[in-house]
N, C-alpha and C. Protein backbone atom coordinates (compact mmCIF):
# COMPACT_ATOMS: atom_id res chain seq x y z
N UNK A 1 -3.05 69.14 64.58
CA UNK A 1 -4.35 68.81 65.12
C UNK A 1 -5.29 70.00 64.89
N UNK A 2 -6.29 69.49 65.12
CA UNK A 2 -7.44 70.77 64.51
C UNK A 2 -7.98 71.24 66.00
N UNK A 3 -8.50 72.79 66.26
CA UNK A 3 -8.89 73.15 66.83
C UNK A 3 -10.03 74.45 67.16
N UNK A 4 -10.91 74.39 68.17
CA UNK A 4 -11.80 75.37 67.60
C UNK A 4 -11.94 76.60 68.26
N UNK A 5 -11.73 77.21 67.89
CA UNK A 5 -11.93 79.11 68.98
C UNK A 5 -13.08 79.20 69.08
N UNK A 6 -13.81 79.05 69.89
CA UNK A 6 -15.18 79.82 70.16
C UNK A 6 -15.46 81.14 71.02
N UNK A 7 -15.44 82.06 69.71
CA UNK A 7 -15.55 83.38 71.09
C UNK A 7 -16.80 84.02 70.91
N UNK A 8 -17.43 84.80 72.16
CA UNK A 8 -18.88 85.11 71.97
C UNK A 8 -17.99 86.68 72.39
N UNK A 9 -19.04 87.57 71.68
CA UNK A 9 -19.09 88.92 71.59
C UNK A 9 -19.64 89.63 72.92
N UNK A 10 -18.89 91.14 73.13
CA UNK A 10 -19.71 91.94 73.93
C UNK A 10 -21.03 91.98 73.31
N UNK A 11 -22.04 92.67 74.05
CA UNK A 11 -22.88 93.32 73.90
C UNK A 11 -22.93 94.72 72.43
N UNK A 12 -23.70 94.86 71.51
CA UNK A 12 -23.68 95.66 70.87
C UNK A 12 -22.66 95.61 69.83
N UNK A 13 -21.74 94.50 69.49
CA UNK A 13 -20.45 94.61 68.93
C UNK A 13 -20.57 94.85 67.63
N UNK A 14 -21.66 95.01 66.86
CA UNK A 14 -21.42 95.32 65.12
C UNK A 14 -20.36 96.27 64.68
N UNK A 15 -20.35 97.52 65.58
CA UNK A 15 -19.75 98.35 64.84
C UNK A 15 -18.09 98.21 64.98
N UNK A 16 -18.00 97.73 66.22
CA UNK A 16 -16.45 97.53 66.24
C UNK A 16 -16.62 96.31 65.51
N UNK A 17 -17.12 95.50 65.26
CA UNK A 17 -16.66 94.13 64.27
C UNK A 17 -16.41 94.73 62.93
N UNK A 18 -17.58 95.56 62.38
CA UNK A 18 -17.37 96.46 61.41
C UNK A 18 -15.79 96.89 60.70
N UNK A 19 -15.48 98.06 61.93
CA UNK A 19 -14.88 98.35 61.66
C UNK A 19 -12.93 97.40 61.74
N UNK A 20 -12.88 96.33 62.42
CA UNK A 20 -11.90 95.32 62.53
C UNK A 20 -12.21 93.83 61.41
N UNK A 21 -13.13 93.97 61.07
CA UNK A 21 -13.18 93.03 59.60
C UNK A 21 -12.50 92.79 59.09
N UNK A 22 -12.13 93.84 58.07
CA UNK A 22 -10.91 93.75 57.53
C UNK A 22 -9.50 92.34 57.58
N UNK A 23 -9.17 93.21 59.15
CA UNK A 23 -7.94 92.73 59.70
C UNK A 23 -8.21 91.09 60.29
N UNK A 24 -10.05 91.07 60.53
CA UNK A 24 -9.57 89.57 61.14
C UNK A 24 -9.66 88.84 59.79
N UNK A 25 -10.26 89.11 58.82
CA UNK A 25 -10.44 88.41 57.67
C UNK A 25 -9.25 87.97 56.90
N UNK A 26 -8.39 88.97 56.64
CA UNK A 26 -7.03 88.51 56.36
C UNK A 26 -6.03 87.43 56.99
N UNK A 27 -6.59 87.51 58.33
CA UNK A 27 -5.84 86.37 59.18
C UNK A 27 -6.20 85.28 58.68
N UNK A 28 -7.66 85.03 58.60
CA UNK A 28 -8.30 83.67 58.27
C UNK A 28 -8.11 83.44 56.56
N UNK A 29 -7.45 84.32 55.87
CA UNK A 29 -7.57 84.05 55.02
C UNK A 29 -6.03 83.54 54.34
N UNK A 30 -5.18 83.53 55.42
CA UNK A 30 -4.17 83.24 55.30
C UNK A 30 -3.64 82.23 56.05
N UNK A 31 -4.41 81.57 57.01
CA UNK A 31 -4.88 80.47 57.58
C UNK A 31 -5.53 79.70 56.08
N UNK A 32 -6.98 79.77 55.25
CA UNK A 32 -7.09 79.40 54.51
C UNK A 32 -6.30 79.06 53.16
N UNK A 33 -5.16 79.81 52.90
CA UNK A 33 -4.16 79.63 52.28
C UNK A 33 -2.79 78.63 52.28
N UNK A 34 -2.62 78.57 53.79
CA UNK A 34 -1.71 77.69 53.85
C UNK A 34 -2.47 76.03 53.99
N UNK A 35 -4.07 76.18 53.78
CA UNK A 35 -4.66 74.84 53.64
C UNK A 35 -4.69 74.28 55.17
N UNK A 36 -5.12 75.10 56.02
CA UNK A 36 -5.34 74.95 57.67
C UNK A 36 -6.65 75.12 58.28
N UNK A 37 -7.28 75.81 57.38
CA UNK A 37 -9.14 76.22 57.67
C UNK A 37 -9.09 75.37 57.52
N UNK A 38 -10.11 74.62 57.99
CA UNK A 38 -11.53 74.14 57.83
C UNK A 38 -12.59 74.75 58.16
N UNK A 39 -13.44 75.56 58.85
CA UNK A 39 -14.09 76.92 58.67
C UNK A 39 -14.13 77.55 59.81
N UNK A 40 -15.06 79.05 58.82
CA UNK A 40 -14.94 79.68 59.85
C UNK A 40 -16.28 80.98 60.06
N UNK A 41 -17.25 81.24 60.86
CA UNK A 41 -17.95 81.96 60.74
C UNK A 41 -18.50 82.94 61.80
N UNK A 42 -18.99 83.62 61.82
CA UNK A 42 -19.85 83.96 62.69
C UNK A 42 -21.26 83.82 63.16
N UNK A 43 -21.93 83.92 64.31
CA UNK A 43 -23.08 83.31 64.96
C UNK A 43 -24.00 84.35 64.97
N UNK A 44 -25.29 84.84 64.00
CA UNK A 44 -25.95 85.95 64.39
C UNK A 44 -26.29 85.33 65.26
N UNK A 45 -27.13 87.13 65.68
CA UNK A 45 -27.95 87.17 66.98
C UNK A 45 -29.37 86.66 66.73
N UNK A 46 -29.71 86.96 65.61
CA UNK A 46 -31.22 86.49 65.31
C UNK A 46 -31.22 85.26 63.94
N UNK A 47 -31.88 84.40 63.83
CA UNK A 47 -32.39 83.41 63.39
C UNK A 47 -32.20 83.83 61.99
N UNK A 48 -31.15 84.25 61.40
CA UNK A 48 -31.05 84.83 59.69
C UNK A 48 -29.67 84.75 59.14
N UNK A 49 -29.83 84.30 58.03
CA UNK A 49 -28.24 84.57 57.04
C UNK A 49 -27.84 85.85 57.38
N UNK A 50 -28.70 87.04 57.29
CA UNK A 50 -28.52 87.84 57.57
C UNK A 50 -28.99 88.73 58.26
N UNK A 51 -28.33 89.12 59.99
CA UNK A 51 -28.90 89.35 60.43
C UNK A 51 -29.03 90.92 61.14
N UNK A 52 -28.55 91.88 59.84
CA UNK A 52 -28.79 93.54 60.03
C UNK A 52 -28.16 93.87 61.25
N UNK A 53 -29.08 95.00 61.47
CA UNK A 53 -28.50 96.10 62.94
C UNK A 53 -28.63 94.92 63.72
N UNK A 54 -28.87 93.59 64.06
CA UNK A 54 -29.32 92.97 65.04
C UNK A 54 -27.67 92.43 65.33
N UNK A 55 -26.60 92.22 64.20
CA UNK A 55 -25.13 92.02 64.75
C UNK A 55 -25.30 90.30 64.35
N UNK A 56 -24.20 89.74 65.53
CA UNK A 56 -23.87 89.14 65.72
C UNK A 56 -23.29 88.42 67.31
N UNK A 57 -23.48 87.30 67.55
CA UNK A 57 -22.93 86.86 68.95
C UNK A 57 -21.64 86.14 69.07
N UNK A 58 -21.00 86.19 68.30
CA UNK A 58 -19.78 85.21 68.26
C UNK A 58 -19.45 84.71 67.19
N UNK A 59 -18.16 84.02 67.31
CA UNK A 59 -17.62 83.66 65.91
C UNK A 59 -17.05 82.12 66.39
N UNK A 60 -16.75 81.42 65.23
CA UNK A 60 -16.43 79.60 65.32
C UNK A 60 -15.28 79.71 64.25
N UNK A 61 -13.87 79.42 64.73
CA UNK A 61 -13.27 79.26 63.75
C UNK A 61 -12.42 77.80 63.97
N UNK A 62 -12.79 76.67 62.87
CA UNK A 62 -11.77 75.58 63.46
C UNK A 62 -10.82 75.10 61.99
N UNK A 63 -9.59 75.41 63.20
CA UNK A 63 -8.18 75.10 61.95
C UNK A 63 -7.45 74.10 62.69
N UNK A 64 -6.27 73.99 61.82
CA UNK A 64 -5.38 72.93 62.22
C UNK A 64 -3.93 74.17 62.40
N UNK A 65 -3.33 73.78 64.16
CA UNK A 65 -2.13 74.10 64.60
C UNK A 65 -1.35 73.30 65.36
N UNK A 66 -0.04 73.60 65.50
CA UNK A 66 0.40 72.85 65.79
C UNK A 66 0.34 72.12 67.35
N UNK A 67 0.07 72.74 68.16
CA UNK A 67 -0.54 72.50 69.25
C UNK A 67 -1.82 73.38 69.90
N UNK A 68 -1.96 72.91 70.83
CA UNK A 68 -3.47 73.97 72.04
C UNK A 68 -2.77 75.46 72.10
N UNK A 69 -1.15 75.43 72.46
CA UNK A 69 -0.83 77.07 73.12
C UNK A 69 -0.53 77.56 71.99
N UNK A 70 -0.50 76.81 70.71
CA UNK A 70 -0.07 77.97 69.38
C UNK A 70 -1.53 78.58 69.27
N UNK A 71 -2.77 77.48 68.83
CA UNK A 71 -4.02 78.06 68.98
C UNK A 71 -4.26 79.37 69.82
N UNK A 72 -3.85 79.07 71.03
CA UNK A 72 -4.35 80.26 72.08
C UNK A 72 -3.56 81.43 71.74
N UNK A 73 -2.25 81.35 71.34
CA UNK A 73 -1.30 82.91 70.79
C UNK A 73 -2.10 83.23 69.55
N UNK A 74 -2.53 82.60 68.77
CA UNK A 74 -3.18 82.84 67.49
C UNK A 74 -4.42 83.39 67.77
N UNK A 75 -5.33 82.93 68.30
CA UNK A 75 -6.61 83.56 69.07
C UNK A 75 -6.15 85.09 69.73
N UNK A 76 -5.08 84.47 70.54
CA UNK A 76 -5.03 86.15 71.20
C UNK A 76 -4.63 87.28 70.29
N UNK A 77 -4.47 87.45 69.51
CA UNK A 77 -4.14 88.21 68.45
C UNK A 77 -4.78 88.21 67.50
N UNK A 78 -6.06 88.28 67.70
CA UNK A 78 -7.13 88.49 66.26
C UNK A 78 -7.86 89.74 67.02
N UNK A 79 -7.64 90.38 65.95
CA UNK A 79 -7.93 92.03 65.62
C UNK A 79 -9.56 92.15 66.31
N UNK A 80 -10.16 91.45 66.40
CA UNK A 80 -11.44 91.33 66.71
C UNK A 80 -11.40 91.57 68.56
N UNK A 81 -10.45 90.54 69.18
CA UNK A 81 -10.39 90.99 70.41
C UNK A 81 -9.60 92.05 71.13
N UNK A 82 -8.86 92.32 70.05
CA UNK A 82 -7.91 93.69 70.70
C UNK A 82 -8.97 95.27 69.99
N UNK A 83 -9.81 94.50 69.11
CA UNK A 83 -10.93 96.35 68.88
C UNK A 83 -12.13 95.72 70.26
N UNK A 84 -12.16 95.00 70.73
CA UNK A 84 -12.76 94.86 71.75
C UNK A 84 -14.44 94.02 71.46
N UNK A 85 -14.53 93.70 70.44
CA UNK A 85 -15.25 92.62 69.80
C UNK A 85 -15.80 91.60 70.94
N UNK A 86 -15.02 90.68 71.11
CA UNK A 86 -14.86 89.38 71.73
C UNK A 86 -14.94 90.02 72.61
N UNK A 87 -15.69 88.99 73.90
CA UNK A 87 -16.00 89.11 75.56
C UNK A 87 -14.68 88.09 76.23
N UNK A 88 -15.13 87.00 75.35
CA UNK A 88 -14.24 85.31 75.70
C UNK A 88 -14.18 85.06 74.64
N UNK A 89 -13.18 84.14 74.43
CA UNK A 89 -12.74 83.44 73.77
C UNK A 89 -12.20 81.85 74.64
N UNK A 90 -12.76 80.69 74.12
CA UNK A 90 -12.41 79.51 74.39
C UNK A 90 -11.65 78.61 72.98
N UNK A 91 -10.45 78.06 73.47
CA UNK A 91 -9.98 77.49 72.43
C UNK A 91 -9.40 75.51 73.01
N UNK A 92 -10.43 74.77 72.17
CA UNK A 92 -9.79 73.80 72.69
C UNK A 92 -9.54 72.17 71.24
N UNK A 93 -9.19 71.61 71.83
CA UNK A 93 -8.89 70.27 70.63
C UNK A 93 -10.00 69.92 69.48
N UNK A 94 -10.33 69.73 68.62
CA UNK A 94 -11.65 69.12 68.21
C UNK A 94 -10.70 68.07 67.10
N UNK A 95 -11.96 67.18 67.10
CA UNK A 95 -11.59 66.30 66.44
C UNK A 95 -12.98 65.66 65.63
N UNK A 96 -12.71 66.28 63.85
CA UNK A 96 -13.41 65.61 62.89
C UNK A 96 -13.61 64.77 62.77
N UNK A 97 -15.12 64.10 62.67
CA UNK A 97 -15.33 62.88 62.72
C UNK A 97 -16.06 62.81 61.09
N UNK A 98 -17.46 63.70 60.53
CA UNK A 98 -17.95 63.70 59.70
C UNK A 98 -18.20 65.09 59.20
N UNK A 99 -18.57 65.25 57.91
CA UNK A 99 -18.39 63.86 57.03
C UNK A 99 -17.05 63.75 56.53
C-alpha cells in the first residue's frame, strides 16, 4: 500500500538539511530503485522552485510499504530527523486515485 510522510521542519532548518542531504537522498533513492517511490519533495518556504536562504518547510514523500508501522520505522530513521531537520513527522495510508 502506498503511503505518505508528511514532515514539516524546525524553524531555520537549511543548514542542517544541507548538511544531511546527502544521507536522506540515498534513502529515497533506494526506495526509488526498488520501484516503491512514487514521489518525493520538499515544500519551500516562499512561493519559488527555488527558494534560497529562505529554506524550506517540509518534505512529502509517498511510497509503497508494506504496512502503516513499516512506514513509521522507515520515517523514523531518515537522516533528516535525527540531524534535527524535521519538527513532526505524520505518516499515514494514501490512496492514488489520479491520474
Amino acid at each position: 500500500m502506498l503511503y505518505a510522510i508528511i514532515a514539516e521542519d524546525v524553524e531555520n532548518s537549511l543548514e542542517k538539511r544541507l548538511q544531511a542531504r546527502p544521507a536522506h537522498l540515498e534513502r529515497l533513492k533506494a526506495l526509488q530503485d526498488e520501484g516503491r517511490l512514487l514521489l518525493a519533495g520538499p515544500h519551500p518556504v516562499i512561493d519559488a522552485e527555488d527558494p534560497g536562504p529562505a529554506g524550506f518547510s517540509g518534505s512529502l514523500v509517498v511510497a509503497e510499504f508494506e504496512s502503516l508501522e513499516t512506514a513509521r520505522r522507515w520515517a523514523d530513521a531518515d537522516p533528516y530527523l535525527a540531524a534535527g531537520v524535521y519538527d513532526r513527522v505524520l505518516v499515514k495510508p494514501f490512496r492514488k486515485v489520479l491520474p
